[in-house]
PDB file of N, CA and C in Angstrom:
ATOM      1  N   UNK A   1      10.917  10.853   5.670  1.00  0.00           N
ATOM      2  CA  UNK A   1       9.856  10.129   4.999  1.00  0.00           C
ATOM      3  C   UNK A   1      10.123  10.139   3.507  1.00  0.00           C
ATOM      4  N   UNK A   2       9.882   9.218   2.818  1.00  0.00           N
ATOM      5  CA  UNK A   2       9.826   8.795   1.527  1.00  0.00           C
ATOM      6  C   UNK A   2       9.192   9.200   1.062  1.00  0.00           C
ATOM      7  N   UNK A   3       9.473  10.268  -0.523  1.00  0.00           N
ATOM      8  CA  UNK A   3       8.081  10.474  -1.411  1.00  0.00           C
ATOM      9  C   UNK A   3       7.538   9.407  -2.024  1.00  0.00           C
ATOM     10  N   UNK A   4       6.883   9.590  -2.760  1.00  0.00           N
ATOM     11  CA  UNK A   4       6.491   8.307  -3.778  1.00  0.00           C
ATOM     12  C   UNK A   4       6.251   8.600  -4.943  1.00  0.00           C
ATOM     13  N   UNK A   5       7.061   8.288  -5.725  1.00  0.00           N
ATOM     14  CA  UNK A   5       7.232   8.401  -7.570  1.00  0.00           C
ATOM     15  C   UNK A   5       6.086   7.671  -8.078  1.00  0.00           C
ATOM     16  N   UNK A   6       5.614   7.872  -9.316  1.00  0.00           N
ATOM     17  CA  UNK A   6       4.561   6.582 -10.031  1.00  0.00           C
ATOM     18  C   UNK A   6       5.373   5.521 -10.393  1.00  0.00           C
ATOM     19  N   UNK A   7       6.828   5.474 -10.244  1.00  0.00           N
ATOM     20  CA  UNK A   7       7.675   3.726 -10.523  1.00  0.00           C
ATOM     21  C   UNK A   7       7.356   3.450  -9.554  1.00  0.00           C
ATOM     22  N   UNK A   8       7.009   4.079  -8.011  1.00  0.00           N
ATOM     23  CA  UNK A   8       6.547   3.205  -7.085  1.00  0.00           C
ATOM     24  C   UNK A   8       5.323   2.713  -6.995  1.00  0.00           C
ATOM     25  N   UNK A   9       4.523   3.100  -7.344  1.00  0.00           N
ATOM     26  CA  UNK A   9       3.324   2.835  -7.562  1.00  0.00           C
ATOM     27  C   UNK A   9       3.042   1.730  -8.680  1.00  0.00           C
ATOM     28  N   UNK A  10       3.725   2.354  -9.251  1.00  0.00           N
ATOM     29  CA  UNK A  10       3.997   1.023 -10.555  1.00  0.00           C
ATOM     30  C   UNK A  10       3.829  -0.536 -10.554  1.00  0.00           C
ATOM     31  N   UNK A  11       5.444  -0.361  -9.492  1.00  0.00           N
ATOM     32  CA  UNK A  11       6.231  -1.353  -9.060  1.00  0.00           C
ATOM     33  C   UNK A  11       4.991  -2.351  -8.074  1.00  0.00           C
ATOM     34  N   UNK A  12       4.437  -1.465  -7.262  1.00  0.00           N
ATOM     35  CA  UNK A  12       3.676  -2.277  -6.034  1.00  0.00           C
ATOM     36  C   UNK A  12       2.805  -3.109  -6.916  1.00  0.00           C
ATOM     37  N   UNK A  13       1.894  -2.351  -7.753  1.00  0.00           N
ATOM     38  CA  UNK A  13       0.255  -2.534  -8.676  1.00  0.00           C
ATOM     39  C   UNK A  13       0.729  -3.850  -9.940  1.00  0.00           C
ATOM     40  N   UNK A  14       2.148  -3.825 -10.290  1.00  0.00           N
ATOM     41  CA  UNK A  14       2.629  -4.606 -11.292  1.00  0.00           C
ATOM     42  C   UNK A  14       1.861  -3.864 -12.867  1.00  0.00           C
ATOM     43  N   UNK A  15       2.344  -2.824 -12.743  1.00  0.00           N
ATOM     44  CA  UNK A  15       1.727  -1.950 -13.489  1.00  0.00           C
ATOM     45  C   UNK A  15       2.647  -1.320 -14.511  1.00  0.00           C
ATOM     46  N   UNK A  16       3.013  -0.853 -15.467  1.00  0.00           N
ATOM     47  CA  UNK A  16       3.960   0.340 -16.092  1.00  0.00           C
ATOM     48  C   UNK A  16       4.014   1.812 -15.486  1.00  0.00           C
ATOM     49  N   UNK A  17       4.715   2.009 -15.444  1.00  0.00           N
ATOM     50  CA  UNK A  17       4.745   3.735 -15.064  1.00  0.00           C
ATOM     51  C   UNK A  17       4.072   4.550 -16.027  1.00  0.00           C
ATOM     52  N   UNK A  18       4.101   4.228 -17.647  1.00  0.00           N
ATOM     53  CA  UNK A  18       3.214   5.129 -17.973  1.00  0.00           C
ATOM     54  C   UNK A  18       1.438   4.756 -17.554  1.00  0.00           C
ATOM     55  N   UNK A  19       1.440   3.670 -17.665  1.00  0.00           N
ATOM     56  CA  UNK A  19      -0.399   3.235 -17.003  1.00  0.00           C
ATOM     57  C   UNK A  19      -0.851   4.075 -15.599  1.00  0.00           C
ATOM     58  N   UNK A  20      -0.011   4.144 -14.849  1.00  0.00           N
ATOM     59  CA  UNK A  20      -0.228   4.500 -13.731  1.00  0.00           C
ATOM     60  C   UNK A  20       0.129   6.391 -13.808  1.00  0.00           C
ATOM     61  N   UNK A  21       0.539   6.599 -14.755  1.00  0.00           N
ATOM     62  CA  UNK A  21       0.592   7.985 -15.349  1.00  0.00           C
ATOM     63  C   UNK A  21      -0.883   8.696 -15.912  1.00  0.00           C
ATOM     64  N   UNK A  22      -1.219   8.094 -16.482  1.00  0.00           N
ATOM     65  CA  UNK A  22      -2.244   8.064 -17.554  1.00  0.00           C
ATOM     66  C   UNK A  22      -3.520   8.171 -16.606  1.00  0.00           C
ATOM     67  N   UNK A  23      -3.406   7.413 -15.150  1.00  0.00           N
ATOM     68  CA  UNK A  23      -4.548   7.376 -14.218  1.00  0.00           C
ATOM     69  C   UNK A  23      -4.935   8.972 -14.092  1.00  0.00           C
ATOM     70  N   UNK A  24      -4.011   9.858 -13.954  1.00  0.00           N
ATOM     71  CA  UNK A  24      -4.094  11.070 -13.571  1.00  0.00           C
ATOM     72  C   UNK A  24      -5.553  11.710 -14.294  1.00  0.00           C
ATOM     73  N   UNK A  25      -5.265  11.656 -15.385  1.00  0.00           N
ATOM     74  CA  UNK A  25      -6.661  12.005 -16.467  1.00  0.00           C
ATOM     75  C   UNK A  25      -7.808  10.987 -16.193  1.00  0.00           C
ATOM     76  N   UNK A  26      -7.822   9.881 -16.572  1.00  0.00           N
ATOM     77  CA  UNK A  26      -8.211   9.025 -16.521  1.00  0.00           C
ATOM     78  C   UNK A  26      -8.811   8.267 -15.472  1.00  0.00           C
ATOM     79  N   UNK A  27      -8.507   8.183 -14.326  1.00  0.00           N
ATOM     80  CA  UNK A  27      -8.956   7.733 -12.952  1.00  0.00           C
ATOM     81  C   UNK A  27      -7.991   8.133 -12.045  1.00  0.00           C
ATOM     82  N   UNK A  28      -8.895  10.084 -11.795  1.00  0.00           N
ATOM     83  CA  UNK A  28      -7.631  10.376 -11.047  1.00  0.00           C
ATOM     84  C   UNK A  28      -8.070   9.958  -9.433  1.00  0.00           C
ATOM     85  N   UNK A  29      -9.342   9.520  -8.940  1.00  0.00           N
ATOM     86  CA  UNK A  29      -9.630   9.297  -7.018  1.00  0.00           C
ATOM     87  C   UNK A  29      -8.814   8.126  -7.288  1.00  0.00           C
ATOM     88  N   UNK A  30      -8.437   6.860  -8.348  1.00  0.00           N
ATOM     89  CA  UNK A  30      -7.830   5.469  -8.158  1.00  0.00           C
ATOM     90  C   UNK A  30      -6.605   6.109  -7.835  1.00  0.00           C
ATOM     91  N   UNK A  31      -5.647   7.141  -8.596  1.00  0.00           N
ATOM     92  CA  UNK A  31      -4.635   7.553  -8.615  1.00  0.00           C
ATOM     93  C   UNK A  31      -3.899   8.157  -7.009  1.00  0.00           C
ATOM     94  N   UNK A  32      -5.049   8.545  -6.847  1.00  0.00           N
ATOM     95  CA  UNK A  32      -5.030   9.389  -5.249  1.00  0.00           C
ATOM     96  C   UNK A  32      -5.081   8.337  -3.962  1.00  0.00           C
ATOM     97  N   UNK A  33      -5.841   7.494  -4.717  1.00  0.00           N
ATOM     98  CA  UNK A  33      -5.806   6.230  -3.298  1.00  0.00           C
ATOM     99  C   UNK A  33      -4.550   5.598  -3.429  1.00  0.00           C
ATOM    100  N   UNK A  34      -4.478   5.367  -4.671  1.00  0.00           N
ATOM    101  CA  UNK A  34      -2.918   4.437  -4.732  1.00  0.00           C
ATOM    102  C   UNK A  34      -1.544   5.354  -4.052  1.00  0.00           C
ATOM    103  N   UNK A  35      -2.090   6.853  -4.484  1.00  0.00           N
ATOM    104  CA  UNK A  35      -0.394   7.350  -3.733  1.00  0.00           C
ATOM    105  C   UNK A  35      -0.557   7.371  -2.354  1.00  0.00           C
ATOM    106  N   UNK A  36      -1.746   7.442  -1.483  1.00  0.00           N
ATOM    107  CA  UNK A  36      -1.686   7.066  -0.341  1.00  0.00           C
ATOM    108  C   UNK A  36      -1.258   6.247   0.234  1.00  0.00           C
ATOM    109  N   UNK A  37      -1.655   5.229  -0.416  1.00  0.00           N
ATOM    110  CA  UNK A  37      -1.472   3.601   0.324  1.00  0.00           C
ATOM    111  C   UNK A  37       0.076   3.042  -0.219  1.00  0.00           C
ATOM    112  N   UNK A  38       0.706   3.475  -1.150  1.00  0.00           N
ATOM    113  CA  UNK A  38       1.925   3.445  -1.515  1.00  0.00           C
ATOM    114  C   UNK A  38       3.129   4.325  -0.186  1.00  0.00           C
ATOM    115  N   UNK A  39       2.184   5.317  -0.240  1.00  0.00           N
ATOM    116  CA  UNK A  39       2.927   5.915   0.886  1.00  0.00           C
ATOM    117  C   UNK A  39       3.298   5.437   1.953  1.00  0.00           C
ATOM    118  N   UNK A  40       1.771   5.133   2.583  1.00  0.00           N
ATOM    119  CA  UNK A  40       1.693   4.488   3.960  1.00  0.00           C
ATOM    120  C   UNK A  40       2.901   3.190   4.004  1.00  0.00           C
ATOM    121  N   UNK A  41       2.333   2.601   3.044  1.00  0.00           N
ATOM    122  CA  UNK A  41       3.666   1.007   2.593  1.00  0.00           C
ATOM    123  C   UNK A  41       5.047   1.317   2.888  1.00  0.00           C
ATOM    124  N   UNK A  42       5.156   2.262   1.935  1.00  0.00           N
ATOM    125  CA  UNK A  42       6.932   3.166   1.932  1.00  0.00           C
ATOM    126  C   UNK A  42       7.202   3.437   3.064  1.00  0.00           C
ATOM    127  N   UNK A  43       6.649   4.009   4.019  1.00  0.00           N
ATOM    128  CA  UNK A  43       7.196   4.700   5.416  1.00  0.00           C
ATOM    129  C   UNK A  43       6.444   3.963   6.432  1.00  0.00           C
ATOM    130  N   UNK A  44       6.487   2.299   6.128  1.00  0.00           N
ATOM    131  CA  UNK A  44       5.833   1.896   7.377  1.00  0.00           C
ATOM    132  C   UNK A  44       4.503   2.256   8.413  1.00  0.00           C
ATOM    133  N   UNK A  45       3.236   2.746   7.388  1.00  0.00           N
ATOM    134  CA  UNK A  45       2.570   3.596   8.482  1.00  0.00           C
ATOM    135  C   UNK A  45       1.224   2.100   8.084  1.00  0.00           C
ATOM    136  N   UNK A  46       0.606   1.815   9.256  1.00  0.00           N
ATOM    137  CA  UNK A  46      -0.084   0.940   9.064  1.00  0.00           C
ATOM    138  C   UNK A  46      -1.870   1.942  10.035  1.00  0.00           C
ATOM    139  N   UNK A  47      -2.791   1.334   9.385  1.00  0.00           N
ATOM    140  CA  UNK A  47      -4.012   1.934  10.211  1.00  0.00           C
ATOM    141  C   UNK A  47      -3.643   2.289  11.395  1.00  0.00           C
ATOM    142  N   UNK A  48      -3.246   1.681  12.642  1.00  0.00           N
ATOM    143  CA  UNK A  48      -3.186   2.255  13.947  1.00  0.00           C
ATOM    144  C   UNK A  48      -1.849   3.232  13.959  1.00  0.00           C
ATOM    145  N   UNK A  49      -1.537   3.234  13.475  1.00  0.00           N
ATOM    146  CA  UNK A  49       0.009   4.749  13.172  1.00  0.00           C
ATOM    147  C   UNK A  49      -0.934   5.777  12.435  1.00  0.00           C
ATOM    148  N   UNK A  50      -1.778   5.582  11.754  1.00  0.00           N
ATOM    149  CA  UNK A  50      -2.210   6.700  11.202  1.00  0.00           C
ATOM    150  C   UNK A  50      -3.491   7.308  12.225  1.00  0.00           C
ATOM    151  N   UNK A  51      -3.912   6.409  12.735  1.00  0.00           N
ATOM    152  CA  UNK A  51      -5.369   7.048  13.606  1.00  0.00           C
ATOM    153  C   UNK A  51      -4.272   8.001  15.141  1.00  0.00           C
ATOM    154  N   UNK A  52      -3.350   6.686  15.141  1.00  0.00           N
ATOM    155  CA  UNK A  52      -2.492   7.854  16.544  1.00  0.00           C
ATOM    156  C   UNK A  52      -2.139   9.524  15.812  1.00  0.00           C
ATOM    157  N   UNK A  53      -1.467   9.460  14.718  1.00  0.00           N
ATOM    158  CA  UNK A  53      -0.929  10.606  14.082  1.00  0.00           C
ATOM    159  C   UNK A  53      -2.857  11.791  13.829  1.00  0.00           C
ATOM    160  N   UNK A  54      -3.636  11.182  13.255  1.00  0.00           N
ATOM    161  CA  UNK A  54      -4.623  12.209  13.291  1.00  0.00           C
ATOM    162  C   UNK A  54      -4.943  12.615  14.722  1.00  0.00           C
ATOM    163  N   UNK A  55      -4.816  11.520  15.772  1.00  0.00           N
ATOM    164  CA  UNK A  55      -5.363  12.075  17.477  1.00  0.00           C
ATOM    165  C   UNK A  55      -4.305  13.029  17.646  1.00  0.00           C
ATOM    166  N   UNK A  56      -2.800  13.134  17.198  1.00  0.00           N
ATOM    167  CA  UNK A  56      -1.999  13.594  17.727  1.00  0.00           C
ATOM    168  C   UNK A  56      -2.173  15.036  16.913  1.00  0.00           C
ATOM    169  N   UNK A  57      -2.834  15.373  15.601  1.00  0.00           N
ATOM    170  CA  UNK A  57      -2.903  16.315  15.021  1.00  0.00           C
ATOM    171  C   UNK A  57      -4.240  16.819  15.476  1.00  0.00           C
ATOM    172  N   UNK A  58      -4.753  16.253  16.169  1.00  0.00           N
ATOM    173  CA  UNK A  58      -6.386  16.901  16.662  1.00  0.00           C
ATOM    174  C   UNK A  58      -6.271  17.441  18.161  1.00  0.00           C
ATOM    175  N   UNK A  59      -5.488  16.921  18.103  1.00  0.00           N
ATOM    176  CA  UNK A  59      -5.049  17.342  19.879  1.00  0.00           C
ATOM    177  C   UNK A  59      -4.214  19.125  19.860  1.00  0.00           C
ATOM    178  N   UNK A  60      -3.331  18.899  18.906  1.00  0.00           N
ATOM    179  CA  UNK A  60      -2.589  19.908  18.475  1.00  0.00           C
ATOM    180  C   UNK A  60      -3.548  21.259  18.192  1.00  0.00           C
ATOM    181  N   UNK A  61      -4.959  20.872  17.377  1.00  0.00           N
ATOM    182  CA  UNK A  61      -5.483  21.959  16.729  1.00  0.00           C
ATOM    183  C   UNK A  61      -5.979  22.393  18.029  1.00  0.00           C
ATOM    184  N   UNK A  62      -6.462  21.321  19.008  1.00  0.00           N
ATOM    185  CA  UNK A  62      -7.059  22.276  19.974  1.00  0.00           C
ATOM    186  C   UNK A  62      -6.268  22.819  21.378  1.00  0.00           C
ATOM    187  N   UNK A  63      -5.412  22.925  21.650  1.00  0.00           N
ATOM    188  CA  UNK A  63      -4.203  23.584  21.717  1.00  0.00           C
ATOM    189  C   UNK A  63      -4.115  24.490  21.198  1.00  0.00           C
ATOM    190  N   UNK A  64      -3.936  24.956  20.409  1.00  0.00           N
ATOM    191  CA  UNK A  64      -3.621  26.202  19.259  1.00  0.00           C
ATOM    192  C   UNK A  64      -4.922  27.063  19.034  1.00  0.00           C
ATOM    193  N   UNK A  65      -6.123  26.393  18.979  1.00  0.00           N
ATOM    194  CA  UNK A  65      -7.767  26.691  18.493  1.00  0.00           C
ATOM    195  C   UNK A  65      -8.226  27.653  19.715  1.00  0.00           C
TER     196      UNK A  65
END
């Protein structure tokens, strides 16, 4: 899986890397949604990949629980 740099974030938003730097202080929940959804983008994960992956991590806890 792909990390995600703020040039990626950048790049997606049509943004500068330092703007999207600056969110950190500044609007850090915008900052936090964007590295999510940058993520998801980067490694192909679309809503129904992510709801399977939480069933598959909820399933796990109770197993283990």
């Amino acid at each position: 899986m792909k990390n995600i740099q703020y040039k990626d974030i950048a790049n997606y938003l049509g943004k500068s890397e330092g703007t999207v730097k600056n969110w950190k202080n500044s609007h850090p929940v915008l900052l936090e949604f964007c590295k999510i959804g940058a993520f998801c983008k980067e490694n192909n994960l679309d809503i129904n990949k992510i709801k399977k992956l939480v069933e598959v991590q909820e399933a796990v806890k109770g197993v283990e629980g």
